[in-house]
N, C-alpha and C. Protein backbone atom coordinates (compact mmCIF):
# COMPACT_ATOMS: atom_id res chain seq x y z
N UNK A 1 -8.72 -13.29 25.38
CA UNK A 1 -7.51 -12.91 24.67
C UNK A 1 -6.60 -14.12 24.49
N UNK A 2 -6.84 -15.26 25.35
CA UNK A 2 -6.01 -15.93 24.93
C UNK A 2 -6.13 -16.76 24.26
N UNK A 3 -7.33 -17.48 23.57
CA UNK A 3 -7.69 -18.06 22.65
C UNK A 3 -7.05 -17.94 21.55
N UNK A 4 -7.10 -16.25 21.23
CA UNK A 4 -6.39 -15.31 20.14
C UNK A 4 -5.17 -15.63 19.81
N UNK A 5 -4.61 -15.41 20.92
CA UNK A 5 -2.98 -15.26 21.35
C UNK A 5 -3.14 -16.87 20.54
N UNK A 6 -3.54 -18.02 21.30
CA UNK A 6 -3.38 -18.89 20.87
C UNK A 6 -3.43 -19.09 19.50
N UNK A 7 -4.27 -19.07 19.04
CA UNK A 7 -5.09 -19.03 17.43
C UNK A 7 -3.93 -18.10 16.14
N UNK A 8 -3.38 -17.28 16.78
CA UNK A 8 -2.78 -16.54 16.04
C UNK A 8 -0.92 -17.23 15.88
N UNK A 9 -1.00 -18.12 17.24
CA UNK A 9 0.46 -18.64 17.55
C UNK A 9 0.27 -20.28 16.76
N UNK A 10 -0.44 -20.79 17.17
CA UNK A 10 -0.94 -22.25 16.05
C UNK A 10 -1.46 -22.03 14.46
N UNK A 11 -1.86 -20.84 14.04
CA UNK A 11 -2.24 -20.63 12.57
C UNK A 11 -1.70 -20.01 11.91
N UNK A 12 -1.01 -18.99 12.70
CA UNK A 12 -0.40 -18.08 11.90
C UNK A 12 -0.75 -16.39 11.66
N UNK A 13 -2.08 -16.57 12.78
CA UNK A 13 -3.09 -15.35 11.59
C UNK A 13 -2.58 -14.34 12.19
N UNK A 14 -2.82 -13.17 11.65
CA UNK A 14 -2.05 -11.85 11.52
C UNK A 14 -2.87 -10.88 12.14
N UNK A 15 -1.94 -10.12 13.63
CA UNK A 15 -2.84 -9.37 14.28
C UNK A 15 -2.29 -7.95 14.43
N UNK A 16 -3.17 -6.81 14.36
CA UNK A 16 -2.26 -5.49 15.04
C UNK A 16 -2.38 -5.64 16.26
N UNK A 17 -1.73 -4.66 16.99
CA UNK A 17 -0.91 -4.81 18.44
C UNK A 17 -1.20 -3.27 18.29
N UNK A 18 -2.26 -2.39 19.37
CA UNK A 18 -1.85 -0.97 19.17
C UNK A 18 -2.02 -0.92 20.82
N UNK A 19 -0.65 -0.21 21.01
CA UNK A 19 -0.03 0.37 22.83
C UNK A 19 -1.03 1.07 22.94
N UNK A 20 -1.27 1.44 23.84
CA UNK A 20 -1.79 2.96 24.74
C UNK A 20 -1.25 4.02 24.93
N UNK A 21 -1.88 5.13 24.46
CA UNK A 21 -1.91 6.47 24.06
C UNK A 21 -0.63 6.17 22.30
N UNK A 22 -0.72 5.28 21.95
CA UNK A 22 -0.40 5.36 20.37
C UNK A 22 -1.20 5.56 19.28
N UNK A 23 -0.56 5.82 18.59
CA UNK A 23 -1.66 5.78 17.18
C UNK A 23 -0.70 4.74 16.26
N UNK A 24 0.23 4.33 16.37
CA UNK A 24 1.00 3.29 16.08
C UNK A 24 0.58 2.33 16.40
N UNK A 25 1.36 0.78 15.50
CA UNK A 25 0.85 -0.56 16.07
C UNK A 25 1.70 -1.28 15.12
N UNK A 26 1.97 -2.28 15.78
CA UNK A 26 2.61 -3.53 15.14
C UNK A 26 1.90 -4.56 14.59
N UNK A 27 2.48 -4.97 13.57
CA UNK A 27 1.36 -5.83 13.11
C UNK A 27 2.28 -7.26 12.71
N UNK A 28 1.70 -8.65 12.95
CA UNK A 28 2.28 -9.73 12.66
C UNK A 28 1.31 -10.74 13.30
N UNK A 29 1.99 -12.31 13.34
CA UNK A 29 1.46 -12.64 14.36
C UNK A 29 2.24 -13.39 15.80
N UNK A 30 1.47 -14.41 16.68
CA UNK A 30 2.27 -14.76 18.05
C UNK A 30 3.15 -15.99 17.66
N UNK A 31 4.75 -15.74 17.85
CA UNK A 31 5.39 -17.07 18.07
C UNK A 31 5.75 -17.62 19.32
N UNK A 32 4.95 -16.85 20.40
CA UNK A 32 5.07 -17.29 21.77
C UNK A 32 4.37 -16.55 22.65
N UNK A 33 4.10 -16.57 23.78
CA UNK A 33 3.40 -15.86 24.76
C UNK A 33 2.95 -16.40 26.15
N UNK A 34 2.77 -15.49 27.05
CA UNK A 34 2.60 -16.06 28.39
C UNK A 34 1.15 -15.09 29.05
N UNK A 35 1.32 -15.23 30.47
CA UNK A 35 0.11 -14.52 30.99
C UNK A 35 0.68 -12.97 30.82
N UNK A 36 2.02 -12.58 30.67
CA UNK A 36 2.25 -11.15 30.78
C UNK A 36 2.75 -10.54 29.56
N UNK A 37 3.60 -11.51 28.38
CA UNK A 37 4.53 -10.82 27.60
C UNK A 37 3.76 -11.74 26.09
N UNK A 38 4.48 -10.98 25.40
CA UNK A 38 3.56 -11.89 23.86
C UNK A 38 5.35 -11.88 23.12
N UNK A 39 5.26 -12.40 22.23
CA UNK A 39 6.13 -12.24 20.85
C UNK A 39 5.77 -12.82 19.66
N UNK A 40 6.11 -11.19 19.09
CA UNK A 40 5.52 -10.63 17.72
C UNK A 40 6.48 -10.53 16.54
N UNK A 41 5.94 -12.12 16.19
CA UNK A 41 6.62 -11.95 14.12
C UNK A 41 6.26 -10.84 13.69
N UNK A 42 7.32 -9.55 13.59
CA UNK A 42 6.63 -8.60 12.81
C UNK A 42 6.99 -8.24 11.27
N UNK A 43 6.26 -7.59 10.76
CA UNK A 43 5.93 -7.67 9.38
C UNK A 43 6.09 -5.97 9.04
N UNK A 44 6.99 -5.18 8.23
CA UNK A 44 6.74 -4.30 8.17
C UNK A 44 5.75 -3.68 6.78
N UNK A 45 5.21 -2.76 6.78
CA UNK A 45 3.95 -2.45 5.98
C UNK A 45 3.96 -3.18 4.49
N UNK A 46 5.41 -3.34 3.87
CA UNK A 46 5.58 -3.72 2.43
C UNK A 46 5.86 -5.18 2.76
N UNK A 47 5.12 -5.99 3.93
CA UNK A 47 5.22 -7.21 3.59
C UNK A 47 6.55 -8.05 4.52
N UNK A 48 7.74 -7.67 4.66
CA UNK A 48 8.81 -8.11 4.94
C UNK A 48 9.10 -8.78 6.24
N UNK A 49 9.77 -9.19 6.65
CA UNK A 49 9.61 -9.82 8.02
C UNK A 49 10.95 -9.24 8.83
N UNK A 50 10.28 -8.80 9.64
CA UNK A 50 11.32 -7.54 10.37
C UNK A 50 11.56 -7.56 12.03
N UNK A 51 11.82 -9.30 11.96
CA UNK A 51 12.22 -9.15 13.22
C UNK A 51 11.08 -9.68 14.47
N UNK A 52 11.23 -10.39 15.67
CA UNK A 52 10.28 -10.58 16.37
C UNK A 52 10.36 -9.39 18.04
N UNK A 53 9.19 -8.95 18.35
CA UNK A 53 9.16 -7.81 19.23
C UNK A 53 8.56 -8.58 20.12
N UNK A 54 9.21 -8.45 21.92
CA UNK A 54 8.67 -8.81 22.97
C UNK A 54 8.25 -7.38 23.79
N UNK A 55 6.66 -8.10 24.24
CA UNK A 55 6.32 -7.07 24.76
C UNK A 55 5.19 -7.27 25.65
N UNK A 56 4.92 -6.50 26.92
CA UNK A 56 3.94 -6.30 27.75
C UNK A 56 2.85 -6.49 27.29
N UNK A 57 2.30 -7.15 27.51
CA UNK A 57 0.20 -7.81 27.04
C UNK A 57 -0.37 -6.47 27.54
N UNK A 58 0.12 -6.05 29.16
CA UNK A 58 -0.55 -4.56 30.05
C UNK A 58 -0.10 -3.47 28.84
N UNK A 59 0.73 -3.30 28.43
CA UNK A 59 0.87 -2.54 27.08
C UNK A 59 -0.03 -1.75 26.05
N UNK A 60 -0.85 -3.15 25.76
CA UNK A 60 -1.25 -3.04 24.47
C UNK A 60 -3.15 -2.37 24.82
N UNK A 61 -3.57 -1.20 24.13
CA UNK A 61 -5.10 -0.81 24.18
C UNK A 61 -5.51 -1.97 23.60
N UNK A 62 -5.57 -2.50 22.69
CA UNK A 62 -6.22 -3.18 22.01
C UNK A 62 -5.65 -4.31 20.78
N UNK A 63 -6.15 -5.24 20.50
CA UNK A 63 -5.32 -6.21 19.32
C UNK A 63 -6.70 -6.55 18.18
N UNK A 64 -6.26 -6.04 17.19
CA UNK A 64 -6.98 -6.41 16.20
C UNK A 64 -7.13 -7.19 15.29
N UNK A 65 -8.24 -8.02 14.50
CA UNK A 65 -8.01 -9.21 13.76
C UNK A 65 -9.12 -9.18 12.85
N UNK A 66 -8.90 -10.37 11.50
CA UNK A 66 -10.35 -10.24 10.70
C UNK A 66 -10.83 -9.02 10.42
N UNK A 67 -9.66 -7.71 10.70
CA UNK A 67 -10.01 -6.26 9.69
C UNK A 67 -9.25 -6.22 8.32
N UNK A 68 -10.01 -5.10 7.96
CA UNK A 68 -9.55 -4.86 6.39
C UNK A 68 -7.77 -5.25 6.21
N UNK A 69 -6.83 -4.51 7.06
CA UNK A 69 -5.83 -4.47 7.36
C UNK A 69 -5.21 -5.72 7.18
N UNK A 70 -5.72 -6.28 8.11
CA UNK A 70 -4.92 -7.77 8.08
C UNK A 70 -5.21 -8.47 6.76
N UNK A 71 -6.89 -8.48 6.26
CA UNK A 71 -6.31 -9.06 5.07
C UNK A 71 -5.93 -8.90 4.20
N UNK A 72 -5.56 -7.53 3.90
CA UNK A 72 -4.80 -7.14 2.64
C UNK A 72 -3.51 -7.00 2.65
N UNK A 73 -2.68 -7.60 4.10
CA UNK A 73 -1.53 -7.30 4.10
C UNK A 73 -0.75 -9.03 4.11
N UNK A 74 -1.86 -9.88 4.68
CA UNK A 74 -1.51 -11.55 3.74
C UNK A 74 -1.44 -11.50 2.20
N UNK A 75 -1.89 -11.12 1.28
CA UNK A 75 -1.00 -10.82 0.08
C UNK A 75 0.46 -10.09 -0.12
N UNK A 76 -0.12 -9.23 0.63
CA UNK A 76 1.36 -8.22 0.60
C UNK A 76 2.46 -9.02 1.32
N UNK A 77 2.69 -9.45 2.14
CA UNK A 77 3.28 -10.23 2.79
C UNK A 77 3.64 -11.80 1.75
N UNK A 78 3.01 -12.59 1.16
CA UNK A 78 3.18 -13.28 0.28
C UNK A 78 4.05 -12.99 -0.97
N UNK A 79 3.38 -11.50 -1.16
CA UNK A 79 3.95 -11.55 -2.44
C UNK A 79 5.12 -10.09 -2.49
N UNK A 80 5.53 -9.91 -0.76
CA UNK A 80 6.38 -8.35 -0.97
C UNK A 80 7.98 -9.03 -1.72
N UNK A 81 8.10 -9.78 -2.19
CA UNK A 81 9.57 -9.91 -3.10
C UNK A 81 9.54 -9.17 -4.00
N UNK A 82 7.60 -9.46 -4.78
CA UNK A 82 7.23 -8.23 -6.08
C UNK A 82 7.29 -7.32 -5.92
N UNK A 83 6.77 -6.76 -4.71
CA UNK A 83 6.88 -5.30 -4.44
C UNK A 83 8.17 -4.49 -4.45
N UNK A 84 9.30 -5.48 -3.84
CA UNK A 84 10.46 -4.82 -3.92
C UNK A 84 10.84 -4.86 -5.14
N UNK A 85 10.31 -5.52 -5.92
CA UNK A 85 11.28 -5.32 -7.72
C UNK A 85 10.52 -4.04 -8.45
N UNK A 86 11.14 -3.37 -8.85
CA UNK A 86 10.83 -2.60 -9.74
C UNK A 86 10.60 -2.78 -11.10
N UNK A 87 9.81 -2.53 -11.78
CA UNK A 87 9.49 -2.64 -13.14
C UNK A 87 10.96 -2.09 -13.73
N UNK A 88 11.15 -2.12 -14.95
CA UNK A 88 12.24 -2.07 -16.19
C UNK A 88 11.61 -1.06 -16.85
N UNK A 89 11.52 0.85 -16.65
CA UNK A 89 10.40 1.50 -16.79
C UNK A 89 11.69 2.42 -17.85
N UNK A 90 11.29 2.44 -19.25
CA UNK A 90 12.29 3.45 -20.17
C UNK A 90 11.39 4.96 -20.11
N UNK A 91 11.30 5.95 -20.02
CA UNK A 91 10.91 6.79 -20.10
C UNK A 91 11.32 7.88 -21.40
N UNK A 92 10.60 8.11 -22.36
CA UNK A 92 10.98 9.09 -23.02
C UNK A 92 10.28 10.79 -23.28
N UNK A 93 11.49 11.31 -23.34
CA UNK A 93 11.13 12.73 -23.13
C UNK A 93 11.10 13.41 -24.09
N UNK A 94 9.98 13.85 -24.62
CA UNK A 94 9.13 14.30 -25.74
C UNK A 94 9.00 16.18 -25.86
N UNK A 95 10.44 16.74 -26.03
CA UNK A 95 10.44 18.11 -25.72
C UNK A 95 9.69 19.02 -26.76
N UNK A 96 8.83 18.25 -27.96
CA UNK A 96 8.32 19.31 -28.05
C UNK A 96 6.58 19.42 -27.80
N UNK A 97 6.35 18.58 -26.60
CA UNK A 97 5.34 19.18 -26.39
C UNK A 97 5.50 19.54 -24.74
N UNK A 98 3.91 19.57 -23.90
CA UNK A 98 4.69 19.39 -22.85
C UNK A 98 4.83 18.70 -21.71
N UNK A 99 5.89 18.60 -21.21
CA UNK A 99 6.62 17.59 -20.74
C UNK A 99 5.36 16.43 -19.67
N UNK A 100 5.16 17.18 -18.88
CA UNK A 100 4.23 15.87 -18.32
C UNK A 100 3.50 15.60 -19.22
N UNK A 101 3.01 16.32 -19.79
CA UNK A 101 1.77 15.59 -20.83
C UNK A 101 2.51 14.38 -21.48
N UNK A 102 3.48 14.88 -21.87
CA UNK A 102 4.52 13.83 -22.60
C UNK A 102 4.71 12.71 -22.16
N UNK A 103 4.94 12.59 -20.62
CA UNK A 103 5.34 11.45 -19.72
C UNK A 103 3.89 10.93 -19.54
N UNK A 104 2.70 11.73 -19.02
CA UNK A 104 1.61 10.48 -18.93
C UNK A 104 0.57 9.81 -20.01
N UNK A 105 1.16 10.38 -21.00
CA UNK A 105 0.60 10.03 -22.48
C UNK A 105 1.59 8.44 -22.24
N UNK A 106 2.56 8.33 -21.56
CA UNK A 106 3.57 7.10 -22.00
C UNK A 106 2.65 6.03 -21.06
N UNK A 107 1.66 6.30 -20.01
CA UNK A 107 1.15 5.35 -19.24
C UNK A 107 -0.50 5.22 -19.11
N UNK A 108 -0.43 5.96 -20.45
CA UNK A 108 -2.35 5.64 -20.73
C UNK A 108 -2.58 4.70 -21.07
N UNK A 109 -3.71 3.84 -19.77
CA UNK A 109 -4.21 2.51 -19.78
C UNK A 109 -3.41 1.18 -19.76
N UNK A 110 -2.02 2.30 -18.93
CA UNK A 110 -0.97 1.29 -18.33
C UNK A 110 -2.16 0.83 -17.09
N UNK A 111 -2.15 -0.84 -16.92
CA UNK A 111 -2.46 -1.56 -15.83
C UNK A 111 -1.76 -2.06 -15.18
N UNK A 112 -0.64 -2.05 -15.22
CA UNK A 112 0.51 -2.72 -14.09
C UNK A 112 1.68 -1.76 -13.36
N UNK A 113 1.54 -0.32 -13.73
CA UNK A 113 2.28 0.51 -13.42
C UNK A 113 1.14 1.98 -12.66
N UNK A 114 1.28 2.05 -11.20
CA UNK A 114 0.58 2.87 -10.75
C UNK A 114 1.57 4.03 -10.82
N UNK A 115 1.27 5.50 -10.93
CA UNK A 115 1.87 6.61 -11.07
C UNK A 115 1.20 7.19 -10.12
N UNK A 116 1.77 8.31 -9.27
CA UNK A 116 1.25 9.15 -8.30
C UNK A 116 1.94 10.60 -9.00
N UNK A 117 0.76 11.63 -9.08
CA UNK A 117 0.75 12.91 -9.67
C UNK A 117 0.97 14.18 -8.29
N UNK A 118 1.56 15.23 -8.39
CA UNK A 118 1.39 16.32 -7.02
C UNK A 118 0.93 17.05 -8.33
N UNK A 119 -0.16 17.67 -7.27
CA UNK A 119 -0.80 18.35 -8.13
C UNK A 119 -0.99 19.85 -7.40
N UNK A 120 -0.03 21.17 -7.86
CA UNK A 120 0.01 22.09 -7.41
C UNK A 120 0.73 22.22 -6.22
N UNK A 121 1.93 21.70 -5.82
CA UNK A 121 2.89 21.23 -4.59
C UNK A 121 1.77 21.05 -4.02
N UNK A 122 0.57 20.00 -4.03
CA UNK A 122 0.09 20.17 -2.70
C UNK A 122 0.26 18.07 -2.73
N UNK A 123 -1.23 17.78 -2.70
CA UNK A 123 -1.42 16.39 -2.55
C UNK A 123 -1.36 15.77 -3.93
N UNK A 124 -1.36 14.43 -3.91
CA UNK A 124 -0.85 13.36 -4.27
C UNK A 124 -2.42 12.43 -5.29
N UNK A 125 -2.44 12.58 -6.52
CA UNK A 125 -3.50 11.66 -6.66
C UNK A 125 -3.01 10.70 -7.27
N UNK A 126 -3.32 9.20 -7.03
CA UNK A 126 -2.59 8.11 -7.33
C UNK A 126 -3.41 6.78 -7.83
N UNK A 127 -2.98 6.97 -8.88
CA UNK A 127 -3.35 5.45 -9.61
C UNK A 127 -2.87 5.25 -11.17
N UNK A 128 -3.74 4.98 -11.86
CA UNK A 128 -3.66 4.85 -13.42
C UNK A 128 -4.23 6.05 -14.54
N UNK A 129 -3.24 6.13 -15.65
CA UNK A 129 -4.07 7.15 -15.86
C UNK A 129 -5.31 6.62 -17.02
N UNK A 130 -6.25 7.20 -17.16
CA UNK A 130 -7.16 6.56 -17.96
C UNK A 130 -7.24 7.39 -19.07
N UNK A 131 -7.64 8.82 -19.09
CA UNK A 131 -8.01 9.19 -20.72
C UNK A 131 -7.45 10.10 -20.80
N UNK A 132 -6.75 11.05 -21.83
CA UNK A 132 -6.07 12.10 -21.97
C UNK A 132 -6.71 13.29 -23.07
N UNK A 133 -6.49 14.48 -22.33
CA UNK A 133 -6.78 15.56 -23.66
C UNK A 133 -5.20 16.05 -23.61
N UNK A 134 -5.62 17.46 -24.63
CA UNK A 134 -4.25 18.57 -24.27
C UNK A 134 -4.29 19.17 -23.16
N UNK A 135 -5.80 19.39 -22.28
CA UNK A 135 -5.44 20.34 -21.49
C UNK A 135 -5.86 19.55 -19.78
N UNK A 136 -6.26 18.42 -20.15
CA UNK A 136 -6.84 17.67 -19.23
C UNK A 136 -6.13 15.99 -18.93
N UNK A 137 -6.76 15.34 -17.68
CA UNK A 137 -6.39 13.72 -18.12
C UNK A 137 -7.40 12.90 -16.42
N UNK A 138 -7.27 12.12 -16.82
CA UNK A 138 -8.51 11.21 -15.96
C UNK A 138 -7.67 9.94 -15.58
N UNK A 139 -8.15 9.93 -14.09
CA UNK A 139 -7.48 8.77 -13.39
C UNK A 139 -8.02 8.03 -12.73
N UNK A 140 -7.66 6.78 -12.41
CA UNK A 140 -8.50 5.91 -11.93
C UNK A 140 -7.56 5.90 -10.29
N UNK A 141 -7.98 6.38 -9.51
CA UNK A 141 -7.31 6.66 -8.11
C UNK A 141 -7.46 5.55 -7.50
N UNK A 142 -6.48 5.07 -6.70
CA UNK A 142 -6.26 3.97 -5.98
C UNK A 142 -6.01 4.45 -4.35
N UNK A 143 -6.13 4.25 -3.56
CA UNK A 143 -6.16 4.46 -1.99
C UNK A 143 -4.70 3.47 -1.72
N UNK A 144 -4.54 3.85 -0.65
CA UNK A 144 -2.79 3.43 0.15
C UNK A 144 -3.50 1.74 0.43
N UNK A 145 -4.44 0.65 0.72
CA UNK A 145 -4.42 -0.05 0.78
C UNK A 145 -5.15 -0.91 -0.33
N UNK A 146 -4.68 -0.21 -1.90
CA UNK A 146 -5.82 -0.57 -2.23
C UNK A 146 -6.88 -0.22 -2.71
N UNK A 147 -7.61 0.39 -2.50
CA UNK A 147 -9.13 0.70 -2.63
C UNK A 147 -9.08 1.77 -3.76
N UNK A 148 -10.24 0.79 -4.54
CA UNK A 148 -10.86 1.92 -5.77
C UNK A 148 -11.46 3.37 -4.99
N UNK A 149 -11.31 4.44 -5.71
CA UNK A 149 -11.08 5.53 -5.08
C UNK A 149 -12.04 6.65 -6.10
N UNK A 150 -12.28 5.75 -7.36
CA UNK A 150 -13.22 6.65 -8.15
C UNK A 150 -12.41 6.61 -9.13
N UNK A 151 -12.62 7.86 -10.10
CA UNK A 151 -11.90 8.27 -11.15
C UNK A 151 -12.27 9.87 -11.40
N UNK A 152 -11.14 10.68 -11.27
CA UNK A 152 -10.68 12.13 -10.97
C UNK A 152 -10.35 12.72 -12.09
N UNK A 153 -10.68 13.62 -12.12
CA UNK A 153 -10.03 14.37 -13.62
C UNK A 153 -9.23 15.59 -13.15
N UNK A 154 -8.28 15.85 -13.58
CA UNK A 154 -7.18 16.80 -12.91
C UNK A 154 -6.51 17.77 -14.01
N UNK A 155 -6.29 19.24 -14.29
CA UNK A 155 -5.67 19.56 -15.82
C UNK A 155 -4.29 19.25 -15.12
N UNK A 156 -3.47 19.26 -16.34
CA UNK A 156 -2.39 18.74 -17.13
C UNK A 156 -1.36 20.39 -16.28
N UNK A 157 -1.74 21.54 -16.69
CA UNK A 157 -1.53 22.66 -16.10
C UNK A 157 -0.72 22.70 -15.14
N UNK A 158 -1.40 21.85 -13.98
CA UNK A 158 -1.42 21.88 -12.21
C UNK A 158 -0.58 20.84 -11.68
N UNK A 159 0.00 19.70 -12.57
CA UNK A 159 1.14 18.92 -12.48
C UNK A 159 2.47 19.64 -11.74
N UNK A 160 2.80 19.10 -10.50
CA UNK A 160 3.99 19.47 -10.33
C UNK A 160 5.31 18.26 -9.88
N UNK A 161 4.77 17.30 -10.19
CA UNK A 161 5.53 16.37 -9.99
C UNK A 161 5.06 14.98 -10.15
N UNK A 162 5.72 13.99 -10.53
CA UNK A 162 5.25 12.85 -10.87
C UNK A 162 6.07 11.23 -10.03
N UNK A 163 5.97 10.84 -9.85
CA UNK A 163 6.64 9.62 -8.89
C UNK A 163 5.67 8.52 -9.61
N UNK A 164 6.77 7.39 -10.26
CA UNK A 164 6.03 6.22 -11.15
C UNK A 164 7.13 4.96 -10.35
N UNK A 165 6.25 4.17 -10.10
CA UNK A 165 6.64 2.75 -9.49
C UNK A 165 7.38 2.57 -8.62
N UNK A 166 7.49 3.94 -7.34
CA UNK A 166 7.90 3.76 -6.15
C UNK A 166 7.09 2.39 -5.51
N UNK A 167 8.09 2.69 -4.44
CA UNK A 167 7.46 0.84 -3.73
C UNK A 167 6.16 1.34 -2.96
N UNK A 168 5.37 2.63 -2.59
CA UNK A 168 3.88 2.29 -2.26
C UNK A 168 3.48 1.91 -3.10
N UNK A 169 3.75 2.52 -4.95
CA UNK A 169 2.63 2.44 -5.86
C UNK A 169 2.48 1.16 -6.43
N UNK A 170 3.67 0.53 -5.87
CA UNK A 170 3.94 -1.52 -6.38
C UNK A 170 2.93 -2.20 -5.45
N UNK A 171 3.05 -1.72 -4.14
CA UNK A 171 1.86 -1.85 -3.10
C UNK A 171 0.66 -1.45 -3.62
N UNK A 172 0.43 -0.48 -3.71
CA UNK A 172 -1.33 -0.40 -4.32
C UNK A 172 -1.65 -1.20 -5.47
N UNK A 173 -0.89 -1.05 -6.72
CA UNK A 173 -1.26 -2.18 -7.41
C UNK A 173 -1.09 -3.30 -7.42
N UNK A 174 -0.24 -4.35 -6.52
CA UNK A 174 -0.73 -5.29 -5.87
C UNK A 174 -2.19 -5.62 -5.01
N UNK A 175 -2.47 -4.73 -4.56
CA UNK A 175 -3.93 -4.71 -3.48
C UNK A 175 -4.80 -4.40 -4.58
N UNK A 176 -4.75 -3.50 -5.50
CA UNK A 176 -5.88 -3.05 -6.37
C UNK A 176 -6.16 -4.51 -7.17
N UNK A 177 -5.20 -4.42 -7.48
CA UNK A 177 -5.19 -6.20 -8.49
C UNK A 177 -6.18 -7.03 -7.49
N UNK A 178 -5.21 -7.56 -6.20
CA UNK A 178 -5.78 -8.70 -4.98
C UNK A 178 -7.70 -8.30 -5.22
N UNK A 179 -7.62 -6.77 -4.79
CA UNK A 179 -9.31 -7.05 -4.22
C UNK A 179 -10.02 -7.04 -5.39
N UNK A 180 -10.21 -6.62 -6.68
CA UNK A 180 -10.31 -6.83 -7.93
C UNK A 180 -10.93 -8.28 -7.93
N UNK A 181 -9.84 -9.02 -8.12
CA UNK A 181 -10.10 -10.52 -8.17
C UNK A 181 -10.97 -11.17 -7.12
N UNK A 182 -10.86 -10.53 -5.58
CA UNK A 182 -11.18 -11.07 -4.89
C UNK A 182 -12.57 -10.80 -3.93
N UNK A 183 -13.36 -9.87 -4.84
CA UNK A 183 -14.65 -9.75 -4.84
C UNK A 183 -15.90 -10.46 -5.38
């Protein structure tokens, strides 16, 4: 572990930190450490730098590195200034047809603007939209870190809410973009 500790305090590299009996974890990396206590540049999920956390080494179940996690959150972290800006998004409302249809007709084969759909108050499908009918529409789903997710077809009907360029969906299409390129 202490190689790590080391490696992560001389390079920089970016580790989770998960306590015992958590399902939580901190993630950053070491700007100091000893045989008992560490301190943790931490990074909160959209990138930001939130502060350094001292804490018990006996603490921690486990520290993780070189996972998916960490490297998709060195972009995010690079580039969370983007994430916090919001696009300049005009929306127009097209009352005579209907209304969502109206609104995701405005982001067919938008690539820089991820939209997240509730579909029937329940869950959330999130990405781009790709093809549209009247009674239907097709999406290219994106996952919370990222990850191509397929492409879903959902009716138009079962829409109950729409959320466009909140700061996860600036996050996913940042990562969707990153691993894109970086395959």
């Amino acid at each position: 572990m202490t190689k790590l500790l080391e490696k992560s305090k001389t390079t920089k590299e970016l580790l989770s930190f998960t306590k015992h009996g958590d399902e939580t974890f901190w993630f950053g990396y070491v700007t100091e450490y000893s045989e008992e206590h560490v301190a943790i540049q931490h990074f909160t999920k959209y990138g930001k730098n939130d502060g350094i956390i001292l804490h018990p080494l006996s603490d921690f179940q486990r520290i993780d590195y070189h996972d998916d996690y960490s490297k998709a959150m060195q972009p995010v972290i690079d580039y969370s200034d983007e994430i916090h800006k919001s696009n300049n998004i005009k929306l127009n409302f097209n009352e005579s047809e209907d209304f969502y249809l109206s609104i995701i007709r405005q982001f067919l084969e938008e690539k820089n603007i991820i939209i997240s759909i509730q579909i029937n108050n329940d869950e959330y499908s999130t990405g781009y939209i790709n093809e549209i009918s009247e009674i239907d529409f097709s999406m290219i789903c994106v996952g919370k870190m990222g990850e191509d997710l397929g492409i879903s077809i959902l009716k138009v009907e079962d829409i109950t809410s729409i959320q466009i360029d909140d700061i996860d969906n600036r996050k996913r299409n940042l990562l969707y973009k990153w691993r894109k390129t970086s395959l």
